[in-house]
Protein backbone atom coordinates (compact mmCIF):
# COMPACT_ATOMS: atom_id res chain seq x y z
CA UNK A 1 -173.36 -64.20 61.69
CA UNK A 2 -170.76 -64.67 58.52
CA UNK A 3 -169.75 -67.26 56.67
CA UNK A 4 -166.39 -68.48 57.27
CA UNK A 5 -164.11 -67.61 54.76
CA UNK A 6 -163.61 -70.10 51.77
CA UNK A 7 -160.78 -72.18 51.30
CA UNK A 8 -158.90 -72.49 48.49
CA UNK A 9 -161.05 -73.22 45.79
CA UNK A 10 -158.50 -74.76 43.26
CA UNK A 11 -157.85 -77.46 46.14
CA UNK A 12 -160.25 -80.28 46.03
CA UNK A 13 -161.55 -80.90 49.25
CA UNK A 14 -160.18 -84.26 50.57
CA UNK A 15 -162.46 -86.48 51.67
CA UNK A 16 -161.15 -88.68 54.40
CA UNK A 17 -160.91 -84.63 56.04
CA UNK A 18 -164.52 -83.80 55.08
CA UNK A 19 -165.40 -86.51 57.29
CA UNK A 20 -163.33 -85.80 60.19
CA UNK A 21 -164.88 -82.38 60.16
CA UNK A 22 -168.10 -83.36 59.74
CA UNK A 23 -167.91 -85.83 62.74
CA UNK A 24 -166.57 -83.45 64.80
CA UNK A 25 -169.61 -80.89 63.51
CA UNK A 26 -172.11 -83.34 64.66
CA UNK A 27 -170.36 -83.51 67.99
CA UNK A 28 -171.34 -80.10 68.48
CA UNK A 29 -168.16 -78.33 67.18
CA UNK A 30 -168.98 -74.97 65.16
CA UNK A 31 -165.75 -74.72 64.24
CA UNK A 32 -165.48 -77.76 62.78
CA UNK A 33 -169.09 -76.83 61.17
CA UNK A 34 -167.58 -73.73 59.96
CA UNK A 35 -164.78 -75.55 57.90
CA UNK A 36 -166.47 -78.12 56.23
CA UNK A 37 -168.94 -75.26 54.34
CA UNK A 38 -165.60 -73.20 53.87
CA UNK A 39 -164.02 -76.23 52.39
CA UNK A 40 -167.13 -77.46 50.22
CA UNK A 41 -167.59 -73.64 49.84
CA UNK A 42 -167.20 -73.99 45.55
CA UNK A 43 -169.68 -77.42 45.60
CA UNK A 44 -172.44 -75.40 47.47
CA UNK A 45 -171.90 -72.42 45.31
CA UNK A 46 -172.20 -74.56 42.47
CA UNK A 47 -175.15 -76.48 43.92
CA UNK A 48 -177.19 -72.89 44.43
CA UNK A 49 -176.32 -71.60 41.23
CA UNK A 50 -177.66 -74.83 39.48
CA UNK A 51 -181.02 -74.40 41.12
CA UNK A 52 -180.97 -71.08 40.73
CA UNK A 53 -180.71 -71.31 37.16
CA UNK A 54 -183.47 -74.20 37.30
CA UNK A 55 -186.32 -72.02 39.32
CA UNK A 56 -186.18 -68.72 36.85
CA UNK A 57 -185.41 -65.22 37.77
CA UNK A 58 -185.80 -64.96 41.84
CA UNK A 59 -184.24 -61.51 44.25
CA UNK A 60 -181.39 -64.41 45.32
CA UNK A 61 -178.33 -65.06 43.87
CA UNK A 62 -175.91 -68.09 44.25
CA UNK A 63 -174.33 -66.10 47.41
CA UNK A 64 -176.82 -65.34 49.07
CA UNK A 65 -178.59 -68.57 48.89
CA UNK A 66 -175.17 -70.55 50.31
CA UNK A 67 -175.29 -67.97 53.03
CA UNK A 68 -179.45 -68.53 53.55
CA UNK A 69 -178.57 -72.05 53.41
CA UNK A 70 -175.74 -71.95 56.04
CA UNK A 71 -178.21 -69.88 58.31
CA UNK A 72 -180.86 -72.77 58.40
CA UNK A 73 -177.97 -75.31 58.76
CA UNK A 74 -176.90 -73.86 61.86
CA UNK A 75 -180.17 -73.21 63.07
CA UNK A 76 -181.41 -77.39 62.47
CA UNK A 77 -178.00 -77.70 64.60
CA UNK A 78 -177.56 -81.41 65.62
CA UNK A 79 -177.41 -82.46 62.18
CA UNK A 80 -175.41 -85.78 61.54
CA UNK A 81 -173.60 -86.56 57.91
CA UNK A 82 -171.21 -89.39 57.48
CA UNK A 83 -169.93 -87.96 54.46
CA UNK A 84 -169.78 -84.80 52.11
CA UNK A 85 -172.15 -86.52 49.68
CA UNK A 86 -174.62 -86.50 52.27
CA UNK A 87 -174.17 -83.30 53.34
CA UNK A 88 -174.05 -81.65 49.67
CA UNK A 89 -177.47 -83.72 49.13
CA UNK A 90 -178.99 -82.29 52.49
CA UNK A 91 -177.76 -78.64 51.86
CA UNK A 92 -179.33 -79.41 48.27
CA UNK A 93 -182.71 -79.90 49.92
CA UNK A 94 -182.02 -77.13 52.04
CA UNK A 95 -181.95 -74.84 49.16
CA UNK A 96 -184.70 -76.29 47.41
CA UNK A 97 -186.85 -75.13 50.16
CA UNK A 98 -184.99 -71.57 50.15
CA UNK A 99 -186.01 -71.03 46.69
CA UNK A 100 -189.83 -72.52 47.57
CA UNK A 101 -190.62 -70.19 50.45
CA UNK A 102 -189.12 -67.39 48.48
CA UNK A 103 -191.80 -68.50 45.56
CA UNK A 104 -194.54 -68.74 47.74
CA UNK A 105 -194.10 -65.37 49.05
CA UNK A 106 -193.54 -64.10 45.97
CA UNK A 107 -196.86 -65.38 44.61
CA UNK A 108 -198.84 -64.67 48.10
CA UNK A 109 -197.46 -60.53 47.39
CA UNK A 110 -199.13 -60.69 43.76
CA UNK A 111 -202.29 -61.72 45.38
CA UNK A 112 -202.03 -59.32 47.63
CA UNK A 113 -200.65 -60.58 50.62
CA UNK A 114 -198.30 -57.27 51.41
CA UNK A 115 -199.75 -54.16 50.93
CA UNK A 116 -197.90 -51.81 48.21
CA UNK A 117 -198.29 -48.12 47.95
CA UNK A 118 -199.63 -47.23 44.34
CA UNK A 119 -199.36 -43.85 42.77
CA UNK A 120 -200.36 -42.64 39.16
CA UNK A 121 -196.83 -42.39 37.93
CA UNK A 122 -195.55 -45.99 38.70
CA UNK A 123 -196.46 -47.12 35.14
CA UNK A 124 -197.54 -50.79 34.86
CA UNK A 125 -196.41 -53.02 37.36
CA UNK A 126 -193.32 -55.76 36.27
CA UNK A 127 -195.31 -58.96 36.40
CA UNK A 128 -193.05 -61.36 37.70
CA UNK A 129 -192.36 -64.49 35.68
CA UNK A 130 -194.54 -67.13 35.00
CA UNK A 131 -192.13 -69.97 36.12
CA UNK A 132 -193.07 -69.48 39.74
CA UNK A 133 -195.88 -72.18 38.97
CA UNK A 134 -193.45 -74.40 37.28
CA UNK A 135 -191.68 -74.18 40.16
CA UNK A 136 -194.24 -74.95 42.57
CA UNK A 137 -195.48 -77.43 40.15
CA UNK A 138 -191.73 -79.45 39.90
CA UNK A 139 -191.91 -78.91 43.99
CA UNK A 140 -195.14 -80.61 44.20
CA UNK A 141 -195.03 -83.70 41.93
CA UNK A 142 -191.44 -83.99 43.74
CA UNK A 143 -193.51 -84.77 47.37
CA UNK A 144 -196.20 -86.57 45.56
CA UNK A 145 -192.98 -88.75 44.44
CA UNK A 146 -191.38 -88.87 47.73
CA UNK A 147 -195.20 -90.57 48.87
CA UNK A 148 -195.08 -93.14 46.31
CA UNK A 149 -191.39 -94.10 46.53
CA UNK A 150 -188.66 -92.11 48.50
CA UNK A 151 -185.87 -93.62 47.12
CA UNK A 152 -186.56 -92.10 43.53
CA UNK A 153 -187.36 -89.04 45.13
CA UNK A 154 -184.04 -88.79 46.88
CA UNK A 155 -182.20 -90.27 43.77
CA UNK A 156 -183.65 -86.98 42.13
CA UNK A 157 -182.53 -84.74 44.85
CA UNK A 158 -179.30 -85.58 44.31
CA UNK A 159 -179.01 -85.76 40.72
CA UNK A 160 -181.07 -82.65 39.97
CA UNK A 161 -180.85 -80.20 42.81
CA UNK A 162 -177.35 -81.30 44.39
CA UNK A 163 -175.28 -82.32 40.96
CA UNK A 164 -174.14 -85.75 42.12
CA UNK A 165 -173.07 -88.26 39.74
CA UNK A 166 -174.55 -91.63 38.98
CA UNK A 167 -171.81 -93.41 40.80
CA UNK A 168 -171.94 -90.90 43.81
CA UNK A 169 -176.03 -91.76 44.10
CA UNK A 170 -175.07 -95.47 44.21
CA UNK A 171 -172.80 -95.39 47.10
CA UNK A 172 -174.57 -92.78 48.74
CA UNK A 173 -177.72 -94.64 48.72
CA UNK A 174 -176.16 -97.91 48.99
CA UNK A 175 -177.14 -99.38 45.43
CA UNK A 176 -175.48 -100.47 42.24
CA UNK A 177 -175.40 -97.71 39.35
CA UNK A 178 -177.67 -99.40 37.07
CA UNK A 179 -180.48 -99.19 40.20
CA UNK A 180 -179.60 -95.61 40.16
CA UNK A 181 -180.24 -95.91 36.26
CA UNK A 182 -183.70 -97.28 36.64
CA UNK A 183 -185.10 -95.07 39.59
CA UNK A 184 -183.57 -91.84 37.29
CA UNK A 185 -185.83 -93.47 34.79
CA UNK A 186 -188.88 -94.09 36.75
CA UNK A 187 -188.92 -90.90 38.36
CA UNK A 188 -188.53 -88.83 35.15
CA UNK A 189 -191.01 -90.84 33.98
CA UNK A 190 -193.63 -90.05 36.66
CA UNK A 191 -192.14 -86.39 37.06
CA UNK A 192 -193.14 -85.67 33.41
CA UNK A 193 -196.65 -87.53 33.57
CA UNK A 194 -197.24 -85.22 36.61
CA UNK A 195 -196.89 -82.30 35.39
CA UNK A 196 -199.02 -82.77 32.69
C-alpha cells in the first residue's frame, strides 16, 4: 500500500475541508482517508521530523515514519476526529509509539535478542547511542504522567510531539490558554523531577 500523493504543499490546508474529509473518513471512506493525510501531508512530515530530531539517531527518517504512521492509521481503521488538530495530535501519538517500538527493539538486539553473525574482521561493533534510555526514560515518566493527570499528559502530546500552539491546545482540549499555561507548567515540572 502507498501513500497518496501530497497535495500542494504551499496551499494551507483549509479547515472547514479537513473536516469534511475527515467525517467522511470515519464513515468508512478510504478515499476520503487518503486525502486528508495527502492534504496534512507537510504537518505530519513536520510532526515526524520534530520527534525524530527529539529521540536521537534511529534507521527512520521523517518519510518513512509518515508512511509507518499511515500504515497503523489504516490498520486502527474506525478512527473518529472532529478536526485536523485532533487528528495531527493522534498521528503525533502514533509516532511516538513508532519511534518506541523501534527503541525497544533496538535495545532488546544489543542484549542479544537477534542473533548476529561475528567474524574476526568486523572491527568493533558501532555502539548505538546512548539516548535510547532517554528516550525510554521521556516515554516512561510521560505514562507515569498520563496516571496522575491525563490532561497534562495530553497537553504535552500536543505541544511536544505534535507542534500545536498554545491557542490550538486550548480549543482542542476545550480550555482557556492560560489553563494550557499552567498544565505546560506542571507537567514540565513533574517531567523534569522524573527523570531525575
Amino acid at each position: 500500500m502507498t501513500l497518496p500523493p501530497a497535495a500542494d504543499p504551499t496551499a494551507p490546508p483549509d479547515g472547514a475541508d479537513i473536516t469534511r474529509l475527515l467525517r467522511q473518513a470515519s464513515a468508512g471512506d478510504v478515499a476520503a482517508a487518503d486525502e486528508v493525510v495527502a492534504r496534512l501531508y507537510a504537518d505530519l512530515r513536520r510532526i515526524a521530523g520534530s520527534r525524530l530530531r527529539q529521540s536521537g539517531d534511529l534507521t527512520l527518517d521523517a518519510t518513512a515514519l509518515v508512511h509507518e504512521s499511515y500504515l497503523r492509521l489504516q490498520r486502527a481503521g474506525g478512527l473518529d476526529f472532529p478536526d485536523r488538530k485532533h487528528f495531527l495530535g493522534y498521528a503525533a501519538r502514533v509516532m511516538h509509539s513508532i519511534v518506541i517500538d523501534q527503541v525497544r527493539a533496538r535495545q532488546a538486539e544489543r542484549r542479544g535478542g537477534a542473533l548476529q553473525q561475528v567474524t574476526f574482521n568486523t572491527g568493533i561493533a558501532d555502539l548505538a547511542p546512548q539516548r535510547d534510555d532517554e528516550v525510554l526514560r521521556v516515554h516512561e515518566a510521560l505514562a507515569e504522567l498520563a496516571a496522575m493527570d491525563a490532561r497534562l499528559a495530553q497537553v504535552v502530546e500536543m505541544r511536544y510531539f505534535a507542534g500545536l500552539t498554545e491557542p490550538e491546545i486550548a480549543e482542542t482540549l476545550g480550555v482557556t490558554e492560560r489553563t494550557v499555561q499552567r498544565d505546560w507548567a506542571k507537567a514540565r515540572l513533574f517531567l523534569s523531577m522524573a527523570m531525575k
